[in-house]
Protein backbone atom coordinates (compact mmCIF):
# COMPACT_ATOMS: atom_id res chain seq x y z
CA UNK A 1 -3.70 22.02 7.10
CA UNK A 2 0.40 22.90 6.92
CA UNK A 3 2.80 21.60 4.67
CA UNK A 4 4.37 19.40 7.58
CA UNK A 5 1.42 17.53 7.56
CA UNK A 6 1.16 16.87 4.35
CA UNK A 7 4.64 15.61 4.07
CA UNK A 8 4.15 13.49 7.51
CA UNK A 9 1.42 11.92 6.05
CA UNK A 10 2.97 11.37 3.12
CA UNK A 11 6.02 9.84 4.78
CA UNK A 12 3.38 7.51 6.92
CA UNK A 13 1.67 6.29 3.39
CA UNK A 14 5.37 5.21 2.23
CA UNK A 15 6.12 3.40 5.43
CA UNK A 16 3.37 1.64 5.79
CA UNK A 17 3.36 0.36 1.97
CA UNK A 18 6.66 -0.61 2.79
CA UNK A 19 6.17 -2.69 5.61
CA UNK A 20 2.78 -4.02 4.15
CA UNK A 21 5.13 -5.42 1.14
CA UNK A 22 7.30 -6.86 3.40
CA UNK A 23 4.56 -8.30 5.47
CA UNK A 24 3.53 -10.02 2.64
CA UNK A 25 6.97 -11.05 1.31
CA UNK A 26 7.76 -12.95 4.43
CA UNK A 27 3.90 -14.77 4.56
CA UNK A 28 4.49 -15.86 1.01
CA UNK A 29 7.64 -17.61 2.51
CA UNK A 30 5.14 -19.17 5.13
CA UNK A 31 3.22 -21.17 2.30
CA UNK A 32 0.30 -18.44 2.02
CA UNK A 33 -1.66 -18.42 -1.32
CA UNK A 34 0.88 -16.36 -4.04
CA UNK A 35 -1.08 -14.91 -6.77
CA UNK A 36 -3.87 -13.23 -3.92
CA UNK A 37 -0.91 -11.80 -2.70
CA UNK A 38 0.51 -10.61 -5.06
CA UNK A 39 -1.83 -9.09 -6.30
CA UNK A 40 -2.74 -7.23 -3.11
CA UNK A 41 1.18 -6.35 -3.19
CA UNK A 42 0.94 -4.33 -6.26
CA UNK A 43 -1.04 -1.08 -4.90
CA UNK A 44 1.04 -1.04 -2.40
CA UNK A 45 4.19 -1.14 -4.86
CA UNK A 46 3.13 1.99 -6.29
CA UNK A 47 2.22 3.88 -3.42
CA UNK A 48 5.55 3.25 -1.97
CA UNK A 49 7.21 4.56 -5.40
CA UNK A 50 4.86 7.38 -5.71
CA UNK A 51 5.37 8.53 -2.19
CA UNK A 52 9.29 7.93 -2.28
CA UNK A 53 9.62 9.57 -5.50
CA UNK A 54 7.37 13.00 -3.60
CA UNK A 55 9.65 13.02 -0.57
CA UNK A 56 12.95 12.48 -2.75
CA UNK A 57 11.52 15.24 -4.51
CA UNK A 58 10.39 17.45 -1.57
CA UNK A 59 6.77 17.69 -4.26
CA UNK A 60 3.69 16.64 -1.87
CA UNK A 61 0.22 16.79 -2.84
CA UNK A 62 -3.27 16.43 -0.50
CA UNK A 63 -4.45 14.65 -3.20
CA UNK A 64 -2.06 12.16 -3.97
CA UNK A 65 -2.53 11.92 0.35
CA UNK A 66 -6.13 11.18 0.10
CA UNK A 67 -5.72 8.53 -2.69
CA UNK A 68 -3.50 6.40 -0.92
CA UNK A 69 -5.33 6.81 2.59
CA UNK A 70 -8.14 5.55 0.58
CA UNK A 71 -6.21 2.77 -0.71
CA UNK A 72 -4.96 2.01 1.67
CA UNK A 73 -8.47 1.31 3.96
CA UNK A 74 -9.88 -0.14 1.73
CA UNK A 75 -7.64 -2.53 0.77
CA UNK A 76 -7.40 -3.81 4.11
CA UNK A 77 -11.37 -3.65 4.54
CA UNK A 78 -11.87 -6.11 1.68
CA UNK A 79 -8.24 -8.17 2.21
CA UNK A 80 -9.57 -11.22 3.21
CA UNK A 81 -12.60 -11.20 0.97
CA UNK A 82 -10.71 -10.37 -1.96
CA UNK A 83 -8.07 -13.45 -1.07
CA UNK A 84 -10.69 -15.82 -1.30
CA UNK A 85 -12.77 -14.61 -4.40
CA UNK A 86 -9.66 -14.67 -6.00
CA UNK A 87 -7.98 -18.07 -4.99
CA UNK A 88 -11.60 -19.50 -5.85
CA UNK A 89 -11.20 -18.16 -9.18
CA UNK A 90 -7.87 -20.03 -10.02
């Protein structure tokens, strides 16, 4: 595949951490369960500084690409189920 979509895909993985943070910022605000959250926040965290600090750098990698696509689906597979196992724990 070409370098532009590498960094396209890269740039798509640091948007959508982005937003996903701030998705969760402004449901914390709603009264939804914090430490679940947050928690599910933090991947997402360092994505978005990972893939910020690769496109400030103009330094992409397919494997750093893969990672976070991974991450990133599977996170959201298991959201819910991890919310729950987790505010059951506390």
């Amino acid at each position: 595949m070409s370098h532009r979509n590498l960094v396209i895909l890269t740039k798509i993985i640091l948007f959508y951490s982005l937003f996903f943070i701030l998705m969760k910022t402004v449901i914390l605000f709603q009264g939804a369960w914090l430490i679940p959250n947050l928690i599910l926040m933090l991947p997402f965290a360092i994505l978005a500084l990972i893939s910020g600090l690769q496109v400030k750098k103009g330094n992409y990698s397919w494997f750093f690409v893969a990672i976070g696509a991974a991450i990133i689906i599977l996170t959201r597979i298991y959201e819910t189920q991890f919310s729950l196992w987790v505010q059951q724990q506390l």
